[in-house]
N, C-alpha and C. Protein backbone atom coordinates (compact mmCIF):
# COMPACT_ATOMS: atom_id res chain seq x y z
N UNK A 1 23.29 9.51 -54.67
CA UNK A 1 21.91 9.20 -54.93
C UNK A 1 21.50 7.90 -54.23
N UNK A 2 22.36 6.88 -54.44
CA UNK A 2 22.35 5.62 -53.35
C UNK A 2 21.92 5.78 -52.39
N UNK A 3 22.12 6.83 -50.89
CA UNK A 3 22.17 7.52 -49.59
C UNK A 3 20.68 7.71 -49.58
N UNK A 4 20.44 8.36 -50.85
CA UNK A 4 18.57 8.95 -50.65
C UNK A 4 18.02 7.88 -50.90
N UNK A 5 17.90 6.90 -51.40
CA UNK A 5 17.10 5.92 -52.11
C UNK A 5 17.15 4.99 -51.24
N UNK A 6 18.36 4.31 -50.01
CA UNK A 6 18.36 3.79 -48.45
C UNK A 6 17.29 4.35 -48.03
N UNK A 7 18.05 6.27 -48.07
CA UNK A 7 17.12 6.81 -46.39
C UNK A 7 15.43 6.38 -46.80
N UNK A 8 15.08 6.74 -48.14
CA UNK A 8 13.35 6.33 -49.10
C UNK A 8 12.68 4.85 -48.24
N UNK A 9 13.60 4.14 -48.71
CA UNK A 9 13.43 3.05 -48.36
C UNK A 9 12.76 2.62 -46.66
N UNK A 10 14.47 2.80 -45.83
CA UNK A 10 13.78 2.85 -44.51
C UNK A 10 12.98 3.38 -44.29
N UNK A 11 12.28 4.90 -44.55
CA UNK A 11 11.53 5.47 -44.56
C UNK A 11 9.86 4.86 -44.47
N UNK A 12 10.15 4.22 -45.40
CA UNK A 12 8.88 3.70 -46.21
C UNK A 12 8.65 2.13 -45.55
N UNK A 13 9.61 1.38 -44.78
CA UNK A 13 9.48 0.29 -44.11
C UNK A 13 8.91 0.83 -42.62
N UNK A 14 9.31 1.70 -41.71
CA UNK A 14 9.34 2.58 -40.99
C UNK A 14 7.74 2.58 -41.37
N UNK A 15 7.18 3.55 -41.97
CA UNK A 15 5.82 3.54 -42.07
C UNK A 15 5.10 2.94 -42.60
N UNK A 16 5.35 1.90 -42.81
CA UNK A 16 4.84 0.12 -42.54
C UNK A 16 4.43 -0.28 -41.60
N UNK A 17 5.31 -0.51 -40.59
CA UNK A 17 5.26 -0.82 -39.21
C UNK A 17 4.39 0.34 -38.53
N UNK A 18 4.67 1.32 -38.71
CA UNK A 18 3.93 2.65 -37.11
C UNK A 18 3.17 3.62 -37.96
N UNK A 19 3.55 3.32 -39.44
CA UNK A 19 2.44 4.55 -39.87
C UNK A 19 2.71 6.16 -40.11
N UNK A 20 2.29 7.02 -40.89
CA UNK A 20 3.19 7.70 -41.18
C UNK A 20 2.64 8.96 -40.11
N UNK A 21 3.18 9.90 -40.00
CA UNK A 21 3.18 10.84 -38.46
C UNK A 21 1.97 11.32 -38.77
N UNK A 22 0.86 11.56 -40.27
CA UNK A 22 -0.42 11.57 -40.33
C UNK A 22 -1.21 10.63 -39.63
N UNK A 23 -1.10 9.27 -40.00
CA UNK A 23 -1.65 8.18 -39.62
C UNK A 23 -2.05 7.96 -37.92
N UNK A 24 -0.59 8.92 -37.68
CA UNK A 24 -0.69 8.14 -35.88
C UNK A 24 -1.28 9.46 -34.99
N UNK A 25 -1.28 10.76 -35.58
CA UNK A 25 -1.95 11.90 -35.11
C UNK A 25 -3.70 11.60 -35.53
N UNK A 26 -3.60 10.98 -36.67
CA UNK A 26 -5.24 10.79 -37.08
C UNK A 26 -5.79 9.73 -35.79
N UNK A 27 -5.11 8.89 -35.77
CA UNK A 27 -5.75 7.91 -34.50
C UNK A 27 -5.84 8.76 -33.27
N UNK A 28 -5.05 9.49 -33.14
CA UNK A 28 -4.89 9.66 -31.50
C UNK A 28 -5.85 10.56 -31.35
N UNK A 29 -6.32 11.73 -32.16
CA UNK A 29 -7.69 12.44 -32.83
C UNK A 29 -8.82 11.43 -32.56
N UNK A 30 -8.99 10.23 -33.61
CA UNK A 30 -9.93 9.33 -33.34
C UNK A 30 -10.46 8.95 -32.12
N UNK A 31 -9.30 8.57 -31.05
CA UNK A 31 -9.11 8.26 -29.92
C UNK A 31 -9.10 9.17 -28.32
N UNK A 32 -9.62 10.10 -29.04
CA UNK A 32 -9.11 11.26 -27.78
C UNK A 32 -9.77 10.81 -26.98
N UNK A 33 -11.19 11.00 -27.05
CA UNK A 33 -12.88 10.40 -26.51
C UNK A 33 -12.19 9.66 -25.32
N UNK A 34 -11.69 8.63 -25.51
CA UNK A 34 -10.91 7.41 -24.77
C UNK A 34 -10.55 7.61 -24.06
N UNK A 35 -9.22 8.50 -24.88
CA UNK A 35 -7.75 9.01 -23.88
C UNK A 35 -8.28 9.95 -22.53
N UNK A 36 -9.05 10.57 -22.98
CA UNK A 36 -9.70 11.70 -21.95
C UNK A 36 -10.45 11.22 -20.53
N UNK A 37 -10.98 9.94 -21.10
CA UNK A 37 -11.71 9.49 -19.74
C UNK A 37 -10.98 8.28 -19.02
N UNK A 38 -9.85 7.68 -19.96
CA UNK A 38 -8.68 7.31 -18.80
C UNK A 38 -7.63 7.81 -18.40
N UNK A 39 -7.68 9.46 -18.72
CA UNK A 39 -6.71 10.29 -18.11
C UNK A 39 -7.61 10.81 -16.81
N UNK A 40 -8.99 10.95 -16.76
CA UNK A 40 -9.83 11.53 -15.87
C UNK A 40 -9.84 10.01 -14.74
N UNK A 41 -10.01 8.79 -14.75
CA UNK A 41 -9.88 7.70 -14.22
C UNK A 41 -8.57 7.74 -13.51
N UNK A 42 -7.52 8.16 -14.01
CA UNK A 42 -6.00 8.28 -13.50
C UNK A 42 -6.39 9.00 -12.76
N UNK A 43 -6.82 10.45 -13.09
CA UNK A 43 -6.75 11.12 -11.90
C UNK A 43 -7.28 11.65 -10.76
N UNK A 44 -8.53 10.64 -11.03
CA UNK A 44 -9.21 10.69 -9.73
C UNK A 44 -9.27 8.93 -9.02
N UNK A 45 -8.43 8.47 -9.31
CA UNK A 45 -7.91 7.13 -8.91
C UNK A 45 -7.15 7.31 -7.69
N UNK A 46 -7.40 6.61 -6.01
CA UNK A 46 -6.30 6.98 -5.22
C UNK A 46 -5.38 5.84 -5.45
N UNK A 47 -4.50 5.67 -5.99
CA UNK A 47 -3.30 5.13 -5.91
C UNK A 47 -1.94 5.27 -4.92
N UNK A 48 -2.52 5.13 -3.67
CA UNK A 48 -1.53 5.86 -2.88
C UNK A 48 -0.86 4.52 -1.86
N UNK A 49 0.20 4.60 -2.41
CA UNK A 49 1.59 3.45 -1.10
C UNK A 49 1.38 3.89 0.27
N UNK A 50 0.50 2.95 0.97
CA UNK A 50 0.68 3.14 2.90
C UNK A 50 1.73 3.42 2.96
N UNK A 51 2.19 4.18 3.90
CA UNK A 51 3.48 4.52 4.67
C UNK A 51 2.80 4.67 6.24
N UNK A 52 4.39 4.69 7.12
CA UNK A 52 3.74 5.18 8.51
C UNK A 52 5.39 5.75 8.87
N UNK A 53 4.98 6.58 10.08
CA UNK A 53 6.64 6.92 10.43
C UNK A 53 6.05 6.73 12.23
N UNK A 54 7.04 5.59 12.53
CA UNK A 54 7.33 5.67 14.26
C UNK A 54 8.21 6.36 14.77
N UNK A 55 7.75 6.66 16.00
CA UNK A 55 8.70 7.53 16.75
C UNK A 55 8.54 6.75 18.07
N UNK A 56 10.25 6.43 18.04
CA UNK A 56 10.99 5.78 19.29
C UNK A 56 11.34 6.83 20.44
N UNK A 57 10.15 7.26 21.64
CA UNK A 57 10.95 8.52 22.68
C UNK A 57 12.08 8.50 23.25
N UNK A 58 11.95 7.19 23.98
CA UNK A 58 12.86 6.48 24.92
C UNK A 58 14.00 5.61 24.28
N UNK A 59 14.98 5.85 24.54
CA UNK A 59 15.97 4.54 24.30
C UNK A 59 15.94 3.32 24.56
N UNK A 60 16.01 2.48 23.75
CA UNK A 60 15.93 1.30 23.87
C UNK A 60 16.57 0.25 22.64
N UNK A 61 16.82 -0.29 22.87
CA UNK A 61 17.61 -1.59 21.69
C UNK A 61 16.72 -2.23 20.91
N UNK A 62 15.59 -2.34 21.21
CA UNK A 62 14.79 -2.96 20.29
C UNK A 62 13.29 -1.97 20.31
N UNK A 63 12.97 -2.00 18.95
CA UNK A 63 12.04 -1.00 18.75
C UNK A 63 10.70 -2.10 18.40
N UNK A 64 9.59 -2.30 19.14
CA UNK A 64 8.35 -2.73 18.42
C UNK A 64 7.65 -1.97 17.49
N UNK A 65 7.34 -1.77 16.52
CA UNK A 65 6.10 -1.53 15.30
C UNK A 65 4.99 -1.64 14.96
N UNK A 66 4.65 -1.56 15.98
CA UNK A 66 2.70 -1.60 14.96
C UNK A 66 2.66 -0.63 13.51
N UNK A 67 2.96 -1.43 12.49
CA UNK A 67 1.99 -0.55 11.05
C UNK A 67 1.08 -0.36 10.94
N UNK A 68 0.30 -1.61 10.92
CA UNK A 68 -0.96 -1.57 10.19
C UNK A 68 -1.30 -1.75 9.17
N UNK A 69 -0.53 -1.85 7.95
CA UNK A 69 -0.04 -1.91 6.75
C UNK A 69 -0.35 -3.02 5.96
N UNK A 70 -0.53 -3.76 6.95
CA UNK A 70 -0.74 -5.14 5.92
C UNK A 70 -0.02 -5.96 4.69
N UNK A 71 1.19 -5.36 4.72
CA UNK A 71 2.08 -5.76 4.30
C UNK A 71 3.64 -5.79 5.18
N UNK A 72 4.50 -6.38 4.27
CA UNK A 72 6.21 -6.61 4.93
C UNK A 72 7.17 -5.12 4.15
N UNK A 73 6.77 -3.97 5.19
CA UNK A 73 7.04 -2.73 4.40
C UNK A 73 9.27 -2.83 4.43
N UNK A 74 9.18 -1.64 3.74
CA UNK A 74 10.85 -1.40 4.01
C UNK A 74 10.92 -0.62 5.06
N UNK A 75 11.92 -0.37 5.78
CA UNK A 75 12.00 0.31 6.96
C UNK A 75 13.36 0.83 6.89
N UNK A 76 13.58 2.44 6.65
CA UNK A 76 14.33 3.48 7.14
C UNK A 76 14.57 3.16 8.44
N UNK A 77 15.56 3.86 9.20
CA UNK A 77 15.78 4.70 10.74
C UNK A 77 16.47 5.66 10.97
N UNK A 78 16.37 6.54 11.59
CA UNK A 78 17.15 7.34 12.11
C UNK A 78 17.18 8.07 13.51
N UNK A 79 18.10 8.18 14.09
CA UNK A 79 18.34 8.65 15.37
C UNK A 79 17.24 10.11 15.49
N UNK A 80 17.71 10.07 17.00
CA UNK A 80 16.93 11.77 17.30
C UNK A 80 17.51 13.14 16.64
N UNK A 81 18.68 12.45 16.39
CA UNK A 81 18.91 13.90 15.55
C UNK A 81 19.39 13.52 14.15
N UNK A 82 18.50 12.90 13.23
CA UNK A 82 18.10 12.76 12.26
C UNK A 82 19.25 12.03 11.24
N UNK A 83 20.09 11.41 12.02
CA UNK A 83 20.97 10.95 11.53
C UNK A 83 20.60 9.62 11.35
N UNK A 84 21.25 8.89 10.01
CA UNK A 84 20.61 7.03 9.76
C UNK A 84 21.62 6.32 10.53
N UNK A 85 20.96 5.51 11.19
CA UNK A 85 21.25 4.42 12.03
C UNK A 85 20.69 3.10 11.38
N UNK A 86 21.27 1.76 11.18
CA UNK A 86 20.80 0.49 10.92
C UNK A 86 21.07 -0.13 12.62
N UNK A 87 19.84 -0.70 11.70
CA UNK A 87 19.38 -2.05 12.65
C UNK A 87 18.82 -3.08 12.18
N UNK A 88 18.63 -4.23 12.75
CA UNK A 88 17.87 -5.10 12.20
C UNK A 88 16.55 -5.47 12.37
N UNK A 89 15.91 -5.88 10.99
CA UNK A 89 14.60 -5.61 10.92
C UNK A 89 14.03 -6.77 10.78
N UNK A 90 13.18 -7.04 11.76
CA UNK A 90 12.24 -8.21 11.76
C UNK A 90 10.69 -8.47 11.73
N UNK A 91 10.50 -9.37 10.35
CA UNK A 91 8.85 -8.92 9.97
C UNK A 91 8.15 -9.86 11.51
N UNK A 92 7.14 -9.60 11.97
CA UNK A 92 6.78 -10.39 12.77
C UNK A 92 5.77 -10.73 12.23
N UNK A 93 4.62 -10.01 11.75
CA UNK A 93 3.81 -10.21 10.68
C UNK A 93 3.47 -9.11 9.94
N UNK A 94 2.26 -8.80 8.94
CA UNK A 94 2.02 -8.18 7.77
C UNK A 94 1.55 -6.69 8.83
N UNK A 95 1.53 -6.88 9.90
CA UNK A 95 1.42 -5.12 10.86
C UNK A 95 2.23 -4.75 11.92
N UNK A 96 3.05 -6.07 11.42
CA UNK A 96 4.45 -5.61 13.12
C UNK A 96 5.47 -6.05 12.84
N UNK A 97 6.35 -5.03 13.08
CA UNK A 97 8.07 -5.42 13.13
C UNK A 97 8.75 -5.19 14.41
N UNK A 98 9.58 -5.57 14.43
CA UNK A 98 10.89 -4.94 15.37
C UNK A 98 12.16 -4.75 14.68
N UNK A 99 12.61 -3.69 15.49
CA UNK A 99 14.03 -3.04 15.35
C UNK A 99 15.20 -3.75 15.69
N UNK A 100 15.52 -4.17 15.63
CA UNK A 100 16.74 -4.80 16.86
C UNK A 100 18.51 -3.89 16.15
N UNK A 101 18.87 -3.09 17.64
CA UNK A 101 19.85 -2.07 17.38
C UNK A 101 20.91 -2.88 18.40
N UNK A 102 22.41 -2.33 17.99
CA UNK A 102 23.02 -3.29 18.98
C UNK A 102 23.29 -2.28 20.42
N UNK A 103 22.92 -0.82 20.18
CA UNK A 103 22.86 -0.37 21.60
C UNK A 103 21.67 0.47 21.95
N UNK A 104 21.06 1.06 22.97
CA UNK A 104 19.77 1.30 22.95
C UNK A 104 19.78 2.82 22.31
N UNK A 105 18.72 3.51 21.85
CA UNK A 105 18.36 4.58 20.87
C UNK A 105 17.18 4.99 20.65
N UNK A 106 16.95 5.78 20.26
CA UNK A 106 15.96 6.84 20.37
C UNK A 106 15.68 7.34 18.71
N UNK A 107 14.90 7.55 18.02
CA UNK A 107 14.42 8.04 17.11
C UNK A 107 12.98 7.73 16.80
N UNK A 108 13.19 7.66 15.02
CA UNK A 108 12.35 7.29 14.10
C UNK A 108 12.23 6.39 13.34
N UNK A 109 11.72 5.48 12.82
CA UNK A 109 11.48 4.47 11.78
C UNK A 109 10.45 5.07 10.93
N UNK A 110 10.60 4.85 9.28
CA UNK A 110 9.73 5.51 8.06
C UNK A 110 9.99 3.80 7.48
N UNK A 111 8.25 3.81 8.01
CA UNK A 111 8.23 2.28 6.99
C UNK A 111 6.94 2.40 5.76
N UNK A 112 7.57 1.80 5.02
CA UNK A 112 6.91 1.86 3.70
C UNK A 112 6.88 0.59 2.83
């Protein structure tokens, strides 16, 4: 009987704090009005991360970048045949980087 008169207890502290599973369905009822027009705000919100993907034709050891981005993105690479290659990446500013590879190469950069 001890066991039930704990579980009562927590129970009853428990819906103190958050309310009992009536209480918090009655609000969210109350609240729909709300919920509905900042779920409609979400989803017609563009929230979308610039990205860009370069393509290196020619081989070469160092790759220039124009983004555009306006920011110091992360930068993927990978060869022409889609394999990852590192190199080193240098912000030059908030719309240009370079590649610097230690032998010359050909691919892609996915900067984000």
């Amino acid at each position: 009987m001890s066991h039930l008169n704990d579980h009562r207890s927590t129970v009853s502290l428990v819906e103190r704090y958050i309310g009992t599973p009536y209480d918090q369905i009655k609000s969210l009822v109350d609240n729909l009005p709300q919920l509905l027009a900042l779920l409609e705000i979400y989803q017609n919100a563009s929230v979308v991360d610039a990205n860009f993907t370069y393509t290196q034709a020619s081989s070469t050891a160092t790759w220039v970048v124009t983004h555009n981005l306006n920011k110091f993105p992360s930068v993927e690479t990978v060869d022409s045949n889609l394999e990852e290659i590192e190199g080193e990446v240098v912000h030059i500013s908030n719309d240009q980087l370079e590649i610097r590879f230690n032998s010359p190469v050909s691919g892609f950069a996915y900067v984000n």
